[in-house]
C-alpha atoms as a PDB file:
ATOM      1  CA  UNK A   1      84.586  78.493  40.270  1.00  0.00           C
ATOM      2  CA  UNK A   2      86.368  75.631  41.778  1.00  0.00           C
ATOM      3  CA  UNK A   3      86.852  73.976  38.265  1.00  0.00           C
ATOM      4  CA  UNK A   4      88.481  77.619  36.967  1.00  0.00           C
ATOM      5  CA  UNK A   5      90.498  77.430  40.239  1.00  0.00           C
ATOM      6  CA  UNK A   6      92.159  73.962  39.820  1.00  0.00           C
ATOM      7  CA  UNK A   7      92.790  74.815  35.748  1.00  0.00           C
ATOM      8  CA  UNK A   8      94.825  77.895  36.978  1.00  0.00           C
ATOM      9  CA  UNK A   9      98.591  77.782  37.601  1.00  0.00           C
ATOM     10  CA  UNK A  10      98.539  78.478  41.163  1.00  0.00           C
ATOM     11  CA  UNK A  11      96.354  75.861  42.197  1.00  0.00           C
ATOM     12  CA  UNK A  12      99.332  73.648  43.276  1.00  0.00           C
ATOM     13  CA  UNK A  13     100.333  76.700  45.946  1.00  0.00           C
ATOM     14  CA  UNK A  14      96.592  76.959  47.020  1.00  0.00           C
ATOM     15  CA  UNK A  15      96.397  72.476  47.476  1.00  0.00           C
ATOM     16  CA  UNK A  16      99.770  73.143  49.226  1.00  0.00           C
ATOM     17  CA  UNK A  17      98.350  75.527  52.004  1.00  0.00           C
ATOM     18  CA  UNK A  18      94.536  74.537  51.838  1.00  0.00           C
ATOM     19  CA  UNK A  19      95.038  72.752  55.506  1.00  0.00           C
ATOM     20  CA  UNK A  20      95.517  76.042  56.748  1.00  0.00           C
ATOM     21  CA  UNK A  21      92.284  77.481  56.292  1.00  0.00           C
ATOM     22  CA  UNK A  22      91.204  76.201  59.630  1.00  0.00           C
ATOM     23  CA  UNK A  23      93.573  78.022  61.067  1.00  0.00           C
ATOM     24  CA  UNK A  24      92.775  81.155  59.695  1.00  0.00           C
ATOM     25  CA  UNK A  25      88.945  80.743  60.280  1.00  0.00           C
ATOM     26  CA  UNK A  26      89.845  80.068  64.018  1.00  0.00           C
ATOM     27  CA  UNK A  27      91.746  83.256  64.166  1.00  0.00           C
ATOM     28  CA  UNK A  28      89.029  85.525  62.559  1.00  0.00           C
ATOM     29  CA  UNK A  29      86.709  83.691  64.674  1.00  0.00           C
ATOM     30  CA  UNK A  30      88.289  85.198  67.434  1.00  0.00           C
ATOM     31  CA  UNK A  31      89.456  88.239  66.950  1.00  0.00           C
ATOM     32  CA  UNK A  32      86.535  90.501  68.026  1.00  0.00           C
ATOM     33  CA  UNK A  33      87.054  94.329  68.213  1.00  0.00           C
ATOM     34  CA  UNK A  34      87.364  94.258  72.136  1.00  0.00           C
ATOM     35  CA  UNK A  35      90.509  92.338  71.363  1.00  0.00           C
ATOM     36  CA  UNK A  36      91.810  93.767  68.458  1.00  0.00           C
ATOM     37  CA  UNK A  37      91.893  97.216  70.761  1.00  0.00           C
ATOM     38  CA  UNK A  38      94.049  95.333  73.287  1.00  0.00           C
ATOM     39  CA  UNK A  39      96.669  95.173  70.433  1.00  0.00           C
ATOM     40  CA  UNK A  40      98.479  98.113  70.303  1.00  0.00           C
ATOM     41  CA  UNK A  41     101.433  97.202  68.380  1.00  0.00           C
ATOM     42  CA  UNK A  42     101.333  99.532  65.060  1.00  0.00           C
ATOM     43  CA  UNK A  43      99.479  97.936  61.909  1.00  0.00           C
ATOM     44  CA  UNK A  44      99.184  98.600  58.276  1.00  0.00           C
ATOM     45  CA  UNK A  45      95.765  96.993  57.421  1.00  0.00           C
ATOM     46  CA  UNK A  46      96.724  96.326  53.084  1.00  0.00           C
ATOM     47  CA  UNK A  47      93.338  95.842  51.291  1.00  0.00           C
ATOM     48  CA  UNK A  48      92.677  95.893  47.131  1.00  0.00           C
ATOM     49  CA  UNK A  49      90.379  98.462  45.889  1.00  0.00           C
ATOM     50  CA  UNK A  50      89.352  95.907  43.850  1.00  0.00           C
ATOM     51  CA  UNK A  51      88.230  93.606  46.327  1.00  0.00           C
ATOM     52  CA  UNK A  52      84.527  93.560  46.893  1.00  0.00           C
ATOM     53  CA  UNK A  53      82.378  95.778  49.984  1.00  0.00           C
ATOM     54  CA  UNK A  54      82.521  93.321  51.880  1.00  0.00           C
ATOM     55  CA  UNK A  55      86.775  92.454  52.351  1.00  0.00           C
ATOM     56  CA  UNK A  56      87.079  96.367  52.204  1.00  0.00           C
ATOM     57  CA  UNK A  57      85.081  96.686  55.001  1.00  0.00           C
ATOM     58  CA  UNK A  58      86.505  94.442  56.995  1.00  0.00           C
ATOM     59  CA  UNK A  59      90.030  95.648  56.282  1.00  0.00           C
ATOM     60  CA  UNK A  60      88.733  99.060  57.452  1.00  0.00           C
ATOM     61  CA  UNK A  61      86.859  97.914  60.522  1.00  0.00           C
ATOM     62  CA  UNK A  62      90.297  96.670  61.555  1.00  0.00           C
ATOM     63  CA  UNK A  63      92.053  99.398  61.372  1.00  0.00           C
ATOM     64  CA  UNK A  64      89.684 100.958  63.271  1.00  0.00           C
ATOM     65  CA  UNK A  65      89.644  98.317  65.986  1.00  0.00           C
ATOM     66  CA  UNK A  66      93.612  98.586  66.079  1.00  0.00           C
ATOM     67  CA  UNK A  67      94.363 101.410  68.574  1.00  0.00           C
ATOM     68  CA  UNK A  68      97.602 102.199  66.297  1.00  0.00           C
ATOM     69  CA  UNK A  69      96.401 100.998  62.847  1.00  0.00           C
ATOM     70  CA  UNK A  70      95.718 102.601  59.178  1.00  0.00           C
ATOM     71  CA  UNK A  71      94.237 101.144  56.669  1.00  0.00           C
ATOM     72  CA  UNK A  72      95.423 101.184  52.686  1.00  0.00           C
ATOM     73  CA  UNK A  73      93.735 100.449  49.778  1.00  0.00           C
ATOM     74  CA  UNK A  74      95.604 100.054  46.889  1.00  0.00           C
ATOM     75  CA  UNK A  75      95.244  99.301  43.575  1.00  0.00           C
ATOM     76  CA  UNK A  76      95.152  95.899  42.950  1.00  0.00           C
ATOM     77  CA  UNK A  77      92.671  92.566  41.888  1.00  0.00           C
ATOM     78  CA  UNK A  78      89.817  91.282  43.782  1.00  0.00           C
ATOM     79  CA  UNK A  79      92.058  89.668  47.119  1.00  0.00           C
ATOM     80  CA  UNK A  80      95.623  90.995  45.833  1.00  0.00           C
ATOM     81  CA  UNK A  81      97.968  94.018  45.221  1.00  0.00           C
ATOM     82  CA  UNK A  82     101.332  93.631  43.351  1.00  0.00           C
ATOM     83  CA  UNK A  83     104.100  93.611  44.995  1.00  0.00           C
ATOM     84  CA  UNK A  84     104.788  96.968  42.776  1.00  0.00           C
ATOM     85  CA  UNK A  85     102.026  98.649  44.825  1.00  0.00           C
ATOM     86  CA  UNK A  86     102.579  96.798  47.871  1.00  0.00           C
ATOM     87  CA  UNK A  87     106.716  97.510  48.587  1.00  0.00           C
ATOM     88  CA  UNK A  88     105.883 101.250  48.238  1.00  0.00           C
ATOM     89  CA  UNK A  89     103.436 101.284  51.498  1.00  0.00           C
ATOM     90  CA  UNK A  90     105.231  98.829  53.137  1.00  0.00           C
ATOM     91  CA  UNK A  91     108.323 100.985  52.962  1.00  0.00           C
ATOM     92  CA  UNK A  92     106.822 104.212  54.204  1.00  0.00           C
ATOM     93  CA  UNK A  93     105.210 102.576  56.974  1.00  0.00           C
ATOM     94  CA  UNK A  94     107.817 100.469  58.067  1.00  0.00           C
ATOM     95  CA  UNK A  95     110.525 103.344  57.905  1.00  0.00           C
ATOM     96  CA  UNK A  96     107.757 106.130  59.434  1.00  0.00           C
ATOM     97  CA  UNK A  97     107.971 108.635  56.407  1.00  0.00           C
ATOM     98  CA  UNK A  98     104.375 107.998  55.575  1.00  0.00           C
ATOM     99  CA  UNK A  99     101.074 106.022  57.109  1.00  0.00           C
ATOM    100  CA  UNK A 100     100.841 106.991  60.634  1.00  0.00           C
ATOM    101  CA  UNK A 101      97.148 106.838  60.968  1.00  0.00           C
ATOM    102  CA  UNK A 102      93.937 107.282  59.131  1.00  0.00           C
ATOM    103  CA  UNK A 103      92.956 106.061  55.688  1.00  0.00           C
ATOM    104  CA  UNK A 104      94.704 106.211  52.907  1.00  0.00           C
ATOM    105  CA  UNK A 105      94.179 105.221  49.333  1.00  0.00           C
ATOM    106  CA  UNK A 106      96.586 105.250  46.537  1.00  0.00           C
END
């Protein structure tokens, strides 16, 4: 997989950020539902239908743990939607004519 990875052209943008993964493992480490209810700023939780059980459900437990969260699956590739898909839902949730809460799939 890693051999596919470094033949494709974004492999230069992943190299670039790869020192952040500890980051990002420290935050998910740490964000357990107790405090993800604490947040209660509103939250669009974006998944890919595409993306296997396992990412969905985590995008969906989430949103559940967010007191003022939905989540949204859209079309999409395993860990990505196109920015086609995405501006859409972005736009209705950030201007309030759509998402306000529950589930939503497009």
């Amino acid at each position: 997989m890693i051999s596919g990875m470094r033949e494709s052209p974004l492999w230069p943008a992943l190299e670039a950020t790869a020192h952040t993964l500890v980051y990002d493992s420290l935050i998910a480490g740490s964000m357990s539902p107790g405090r993800l209810a604490a947040i209660t700023t509103p939250a669009l939780v974006v998944a890919s239908e595409s993306s296997d059980d396992q990412l969905r459900n985590w995008a969906r437990g989430v949103a559940e743990a967010l007191p003022a969260a939905s989540a949204c699956f859209l079309p999409g590739t395993w860990h990505g939607v196109s920015p086609e898909r995405l501006a859409p839902a972005l736009t209705e949730f950030f201007t309030g004519r759509g998402i306000v809460s529950g589930e939503r799939t497009d």
